[in-house]
PDB file of N, CA and C in Angstrom:
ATOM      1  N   UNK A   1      79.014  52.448  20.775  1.00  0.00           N
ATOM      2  CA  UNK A   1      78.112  52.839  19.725  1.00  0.00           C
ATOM      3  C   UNK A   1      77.500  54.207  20.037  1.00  0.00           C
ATOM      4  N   UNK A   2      77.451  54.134  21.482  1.00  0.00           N
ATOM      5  CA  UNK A   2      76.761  55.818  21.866  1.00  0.00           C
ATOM      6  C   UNK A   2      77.926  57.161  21.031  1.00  0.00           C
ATOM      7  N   UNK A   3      79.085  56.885  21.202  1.00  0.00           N
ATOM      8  CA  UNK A   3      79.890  58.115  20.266  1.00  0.00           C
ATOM      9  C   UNK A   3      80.157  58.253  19.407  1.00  0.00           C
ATOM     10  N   UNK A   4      79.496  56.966  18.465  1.00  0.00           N
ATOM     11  CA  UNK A   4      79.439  57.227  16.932  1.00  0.00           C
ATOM     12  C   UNK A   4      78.191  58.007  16.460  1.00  0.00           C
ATOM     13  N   UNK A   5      76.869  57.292  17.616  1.00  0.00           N
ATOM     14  CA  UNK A   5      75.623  58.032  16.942  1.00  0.00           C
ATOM     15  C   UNK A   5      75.664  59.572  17.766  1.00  0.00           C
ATOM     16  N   UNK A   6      76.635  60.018  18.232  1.00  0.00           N
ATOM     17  CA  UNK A   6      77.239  61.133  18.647  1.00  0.00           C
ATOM     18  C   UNK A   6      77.500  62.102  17.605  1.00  0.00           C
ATOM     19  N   UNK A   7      78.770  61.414  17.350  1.00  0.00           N
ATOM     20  CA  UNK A   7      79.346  62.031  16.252  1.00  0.00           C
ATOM     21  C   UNK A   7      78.516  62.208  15.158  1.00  0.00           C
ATOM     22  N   UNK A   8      77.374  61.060  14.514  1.00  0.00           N
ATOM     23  CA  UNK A   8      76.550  61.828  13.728  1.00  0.00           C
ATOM     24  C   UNK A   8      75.760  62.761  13.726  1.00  0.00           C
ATOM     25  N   UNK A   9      74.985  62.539  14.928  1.00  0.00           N
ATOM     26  CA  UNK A   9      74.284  63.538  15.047  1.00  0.00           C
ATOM     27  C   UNK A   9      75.446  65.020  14.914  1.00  0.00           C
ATOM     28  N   UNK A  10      76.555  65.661  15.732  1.00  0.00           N
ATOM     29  CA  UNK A  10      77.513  66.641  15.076  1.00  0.00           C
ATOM     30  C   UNK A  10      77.422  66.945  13.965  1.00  0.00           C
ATOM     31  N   UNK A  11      77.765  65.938  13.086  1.00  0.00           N
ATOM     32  CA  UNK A  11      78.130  65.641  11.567  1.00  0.00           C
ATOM     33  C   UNK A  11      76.503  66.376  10.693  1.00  0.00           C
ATOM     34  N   UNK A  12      75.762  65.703  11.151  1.00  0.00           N
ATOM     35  CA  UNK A  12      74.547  66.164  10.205  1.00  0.00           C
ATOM     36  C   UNK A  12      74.263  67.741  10.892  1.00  0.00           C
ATOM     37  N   UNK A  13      74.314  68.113  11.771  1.00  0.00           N
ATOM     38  CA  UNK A  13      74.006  69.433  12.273  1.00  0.00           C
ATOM     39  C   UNK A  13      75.189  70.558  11.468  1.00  0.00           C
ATOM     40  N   UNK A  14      76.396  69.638  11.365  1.00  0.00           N
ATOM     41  CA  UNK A  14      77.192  70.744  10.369  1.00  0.00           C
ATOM     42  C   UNK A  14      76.628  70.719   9.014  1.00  0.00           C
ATOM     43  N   UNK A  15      76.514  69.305   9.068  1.00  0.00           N
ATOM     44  CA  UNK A  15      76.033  69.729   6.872  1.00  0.00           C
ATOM     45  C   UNK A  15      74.760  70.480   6.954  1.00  0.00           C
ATOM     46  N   UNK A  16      73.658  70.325   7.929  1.00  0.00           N
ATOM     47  CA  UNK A  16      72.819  71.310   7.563  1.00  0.00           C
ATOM     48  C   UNK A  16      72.983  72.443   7.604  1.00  0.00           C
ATOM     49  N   UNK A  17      73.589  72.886   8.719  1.00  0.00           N
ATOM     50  CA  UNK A  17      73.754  74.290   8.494  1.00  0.00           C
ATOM     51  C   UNK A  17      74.816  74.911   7.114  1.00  0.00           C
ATOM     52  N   UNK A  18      75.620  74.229   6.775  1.00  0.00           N
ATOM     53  CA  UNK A  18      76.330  74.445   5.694  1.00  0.00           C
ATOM     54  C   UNK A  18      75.626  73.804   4.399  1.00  0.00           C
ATOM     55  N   UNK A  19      74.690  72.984   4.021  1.00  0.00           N
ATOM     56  CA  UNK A  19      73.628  73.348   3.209  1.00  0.00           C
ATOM     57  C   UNK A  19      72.876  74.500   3.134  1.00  0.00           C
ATOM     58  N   UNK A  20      72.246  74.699   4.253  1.00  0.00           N
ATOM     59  CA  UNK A  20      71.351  75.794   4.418  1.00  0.00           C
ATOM     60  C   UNK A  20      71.996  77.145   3.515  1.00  0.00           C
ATOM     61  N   UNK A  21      73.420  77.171   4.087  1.00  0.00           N
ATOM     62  CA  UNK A  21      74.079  77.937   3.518  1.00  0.00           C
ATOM     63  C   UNK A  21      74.374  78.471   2.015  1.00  0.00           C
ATOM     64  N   UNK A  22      74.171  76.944   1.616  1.00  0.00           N
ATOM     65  CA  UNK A  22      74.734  77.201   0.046  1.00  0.00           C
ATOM     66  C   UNK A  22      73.271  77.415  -0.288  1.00  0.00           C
ATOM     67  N   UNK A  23      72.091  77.019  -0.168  1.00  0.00           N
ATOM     68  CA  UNK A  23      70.899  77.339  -0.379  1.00  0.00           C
ATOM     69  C   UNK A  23      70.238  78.540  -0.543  1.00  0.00           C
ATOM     70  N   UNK A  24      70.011  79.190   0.636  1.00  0.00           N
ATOM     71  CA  UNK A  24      69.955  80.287   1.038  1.00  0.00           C
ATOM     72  C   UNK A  24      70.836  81.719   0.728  1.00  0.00           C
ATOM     73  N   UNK A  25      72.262  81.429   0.791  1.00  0.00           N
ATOM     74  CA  UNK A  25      73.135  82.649   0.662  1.00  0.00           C
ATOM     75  C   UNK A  25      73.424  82.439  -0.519  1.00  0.00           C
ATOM     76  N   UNK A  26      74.012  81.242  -1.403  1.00  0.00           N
ATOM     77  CA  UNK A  26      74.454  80.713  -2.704  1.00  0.00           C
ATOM     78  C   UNK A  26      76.358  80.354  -2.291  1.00  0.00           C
ATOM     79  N   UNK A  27      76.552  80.015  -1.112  1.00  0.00           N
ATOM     80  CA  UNK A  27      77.698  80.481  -0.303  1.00  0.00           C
ATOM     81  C   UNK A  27      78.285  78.852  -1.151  1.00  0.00           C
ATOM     82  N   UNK A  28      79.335  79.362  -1.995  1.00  0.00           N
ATOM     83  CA  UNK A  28      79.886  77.852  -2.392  1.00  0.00           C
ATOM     84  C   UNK A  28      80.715  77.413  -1.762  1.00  0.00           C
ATOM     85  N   UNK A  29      81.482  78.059  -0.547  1.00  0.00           N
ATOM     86  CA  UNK A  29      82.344  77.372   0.079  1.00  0.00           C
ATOM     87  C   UNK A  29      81.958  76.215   0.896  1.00  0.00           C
ATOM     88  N   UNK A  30      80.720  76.809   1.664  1.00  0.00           N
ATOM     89  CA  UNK A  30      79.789  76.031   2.340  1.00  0.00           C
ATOM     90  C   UNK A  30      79.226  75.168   1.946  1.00  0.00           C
ATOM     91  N   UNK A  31      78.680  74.511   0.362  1.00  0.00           N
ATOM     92  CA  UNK A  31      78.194  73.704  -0.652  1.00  0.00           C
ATOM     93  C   UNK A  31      79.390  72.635  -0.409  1.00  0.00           C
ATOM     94  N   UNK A  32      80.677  73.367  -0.382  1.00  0.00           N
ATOM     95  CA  UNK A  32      82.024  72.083  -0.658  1.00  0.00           C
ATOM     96  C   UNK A  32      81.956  71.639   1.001  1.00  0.00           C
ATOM     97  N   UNK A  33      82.003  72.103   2.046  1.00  0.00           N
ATOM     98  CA  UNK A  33      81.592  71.605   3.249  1.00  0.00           C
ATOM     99  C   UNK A  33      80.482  70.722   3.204  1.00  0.00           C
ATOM    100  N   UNK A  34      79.686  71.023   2.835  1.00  0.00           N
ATOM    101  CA  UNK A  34      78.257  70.231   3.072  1.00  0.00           C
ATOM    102  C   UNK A  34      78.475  68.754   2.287  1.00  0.00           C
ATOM    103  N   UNK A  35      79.189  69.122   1.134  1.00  0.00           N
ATOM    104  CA  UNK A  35      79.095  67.825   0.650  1.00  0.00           C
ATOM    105  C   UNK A  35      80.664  66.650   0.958  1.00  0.00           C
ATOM    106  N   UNK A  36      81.211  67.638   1.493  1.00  0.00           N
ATOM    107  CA  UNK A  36      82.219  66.656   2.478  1.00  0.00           C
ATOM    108  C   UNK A  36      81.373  66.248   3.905  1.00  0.00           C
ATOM    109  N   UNK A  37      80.679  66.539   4.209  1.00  0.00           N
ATOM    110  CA  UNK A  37      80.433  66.200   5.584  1.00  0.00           C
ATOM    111  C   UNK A  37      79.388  65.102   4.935  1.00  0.00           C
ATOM    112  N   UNK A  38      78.605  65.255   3.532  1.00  0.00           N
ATOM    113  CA  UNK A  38      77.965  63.973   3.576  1.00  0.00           C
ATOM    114  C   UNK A  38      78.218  62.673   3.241  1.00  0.00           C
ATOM    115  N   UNK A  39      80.093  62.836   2.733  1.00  0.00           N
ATOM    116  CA  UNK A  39      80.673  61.171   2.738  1.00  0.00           C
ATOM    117  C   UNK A  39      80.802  61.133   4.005  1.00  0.00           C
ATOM    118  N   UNK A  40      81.228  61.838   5.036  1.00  0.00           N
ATOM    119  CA  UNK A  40      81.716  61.884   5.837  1.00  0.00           C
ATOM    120  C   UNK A  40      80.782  60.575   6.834  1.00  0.00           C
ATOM    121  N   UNK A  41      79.485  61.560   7.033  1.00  0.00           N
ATOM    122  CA  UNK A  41      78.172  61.113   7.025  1.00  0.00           C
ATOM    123  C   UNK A  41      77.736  58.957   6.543  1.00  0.00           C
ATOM    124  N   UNK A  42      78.039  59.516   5.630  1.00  0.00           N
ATOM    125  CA  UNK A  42      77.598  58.237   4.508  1.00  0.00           C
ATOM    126  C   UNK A  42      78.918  57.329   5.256  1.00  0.00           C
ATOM    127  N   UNK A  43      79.828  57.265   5.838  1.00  0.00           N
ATOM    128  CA  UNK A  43      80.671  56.392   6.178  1.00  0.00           C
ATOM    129  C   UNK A  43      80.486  56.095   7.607  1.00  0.00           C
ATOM    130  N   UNK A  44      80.042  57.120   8.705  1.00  0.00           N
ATOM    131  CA  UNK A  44      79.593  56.485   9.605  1.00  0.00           C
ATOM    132  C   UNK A  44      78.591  55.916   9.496  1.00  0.00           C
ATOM    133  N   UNK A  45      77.330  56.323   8.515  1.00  0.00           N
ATOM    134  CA  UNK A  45      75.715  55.117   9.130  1.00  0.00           C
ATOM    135  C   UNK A  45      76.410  53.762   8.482  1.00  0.00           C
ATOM    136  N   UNK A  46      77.358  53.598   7.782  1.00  0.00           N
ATOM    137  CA  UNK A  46      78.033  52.036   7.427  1.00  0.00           C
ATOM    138  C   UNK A  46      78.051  51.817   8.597  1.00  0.00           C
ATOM    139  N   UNK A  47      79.025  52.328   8.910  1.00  0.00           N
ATOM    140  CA  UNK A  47      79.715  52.074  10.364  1.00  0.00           C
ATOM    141  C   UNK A  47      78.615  51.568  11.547  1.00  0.00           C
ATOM    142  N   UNK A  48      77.769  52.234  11.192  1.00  0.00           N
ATOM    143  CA  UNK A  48      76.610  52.361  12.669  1.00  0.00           C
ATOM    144  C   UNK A  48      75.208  51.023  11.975  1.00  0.00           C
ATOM    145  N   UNK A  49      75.237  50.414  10.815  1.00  0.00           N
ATOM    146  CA  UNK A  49      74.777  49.790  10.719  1.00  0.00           C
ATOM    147  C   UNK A  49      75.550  48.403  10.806  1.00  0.00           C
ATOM    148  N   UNK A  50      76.952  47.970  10.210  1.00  0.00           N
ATOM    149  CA  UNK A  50      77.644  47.084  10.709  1.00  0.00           C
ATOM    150  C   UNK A  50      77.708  46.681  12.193  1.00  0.00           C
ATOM    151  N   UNK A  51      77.320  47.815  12.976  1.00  0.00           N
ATOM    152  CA  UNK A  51      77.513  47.673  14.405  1.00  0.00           C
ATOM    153  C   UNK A  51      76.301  47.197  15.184  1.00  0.00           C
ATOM    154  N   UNK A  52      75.013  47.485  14.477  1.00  0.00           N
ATOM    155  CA  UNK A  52      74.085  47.611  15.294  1.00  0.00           C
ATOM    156  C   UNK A  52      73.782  46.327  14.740  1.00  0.00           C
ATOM    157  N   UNK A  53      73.730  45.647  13.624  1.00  0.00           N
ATOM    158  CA  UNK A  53      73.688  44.445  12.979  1.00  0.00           C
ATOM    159  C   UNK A  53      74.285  42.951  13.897  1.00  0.00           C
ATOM    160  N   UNK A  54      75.240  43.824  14.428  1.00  0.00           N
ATOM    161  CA  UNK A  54      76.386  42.815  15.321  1.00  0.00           C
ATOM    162  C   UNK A  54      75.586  42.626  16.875  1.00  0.00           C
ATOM    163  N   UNK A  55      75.617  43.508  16.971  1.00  0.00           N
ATOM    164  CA  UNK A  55      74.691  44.104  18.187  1.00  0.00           C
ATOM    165  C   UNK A  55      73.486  42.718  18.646  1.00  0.00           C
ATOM    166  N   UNK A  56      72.404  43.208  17.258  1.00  0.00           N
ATOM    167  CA  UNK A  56      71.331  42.403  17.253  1.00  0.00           C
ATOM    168  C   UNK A  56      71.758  40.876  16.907  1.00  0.00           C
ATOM    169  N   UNK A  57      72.572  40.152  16.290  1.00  0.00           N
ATOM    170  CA  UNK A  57      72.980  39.177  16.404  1.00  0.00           C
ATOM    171  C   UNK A  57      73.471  38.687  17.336  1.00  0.00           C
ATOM    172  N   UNK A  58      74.092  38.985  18.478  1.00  0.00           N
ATOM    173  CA  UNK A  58      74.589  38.536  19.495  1.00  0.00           C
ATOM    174  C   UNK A  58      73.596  38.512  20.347  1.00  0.00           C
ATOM    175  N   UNK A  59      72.265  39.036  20.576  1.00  0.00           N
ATOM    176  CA  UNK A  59      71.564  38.201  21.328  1.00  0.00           C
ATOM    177  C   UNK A  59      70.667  37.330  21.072  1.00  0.00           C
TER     178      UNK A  59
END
């Protein structure tokens, strides 16, 4: 579970900065990044809540 909440943390540090981007500069390439990285995103906290769910049930 430690290299999934890894990988998010990665994951959200790219979409922000590639939000920031489309925000700030109006940079639309970076807008289409940002909003791929937030399914991206949106499919690991599944992931990381199925897990941690399991987690807490087993003890």
């Amino acid at each position: 579970m430690k290299n999934l909440v890894k990988q998010i943390e990665e994951s959200f540090g790219a979409f922000a900065e590639d939000a920031n981007a489309q925000i700030e500069k109006g940079n639309k390439a970076a807008g289409t990044r940002a909003r791929k990285a937030s399914v991206e995103i949106e499919k690991m906290l599944k992931e990381f809540r199925k897990k941690s769910l399991d987690a807490a049930t087993k003890k």
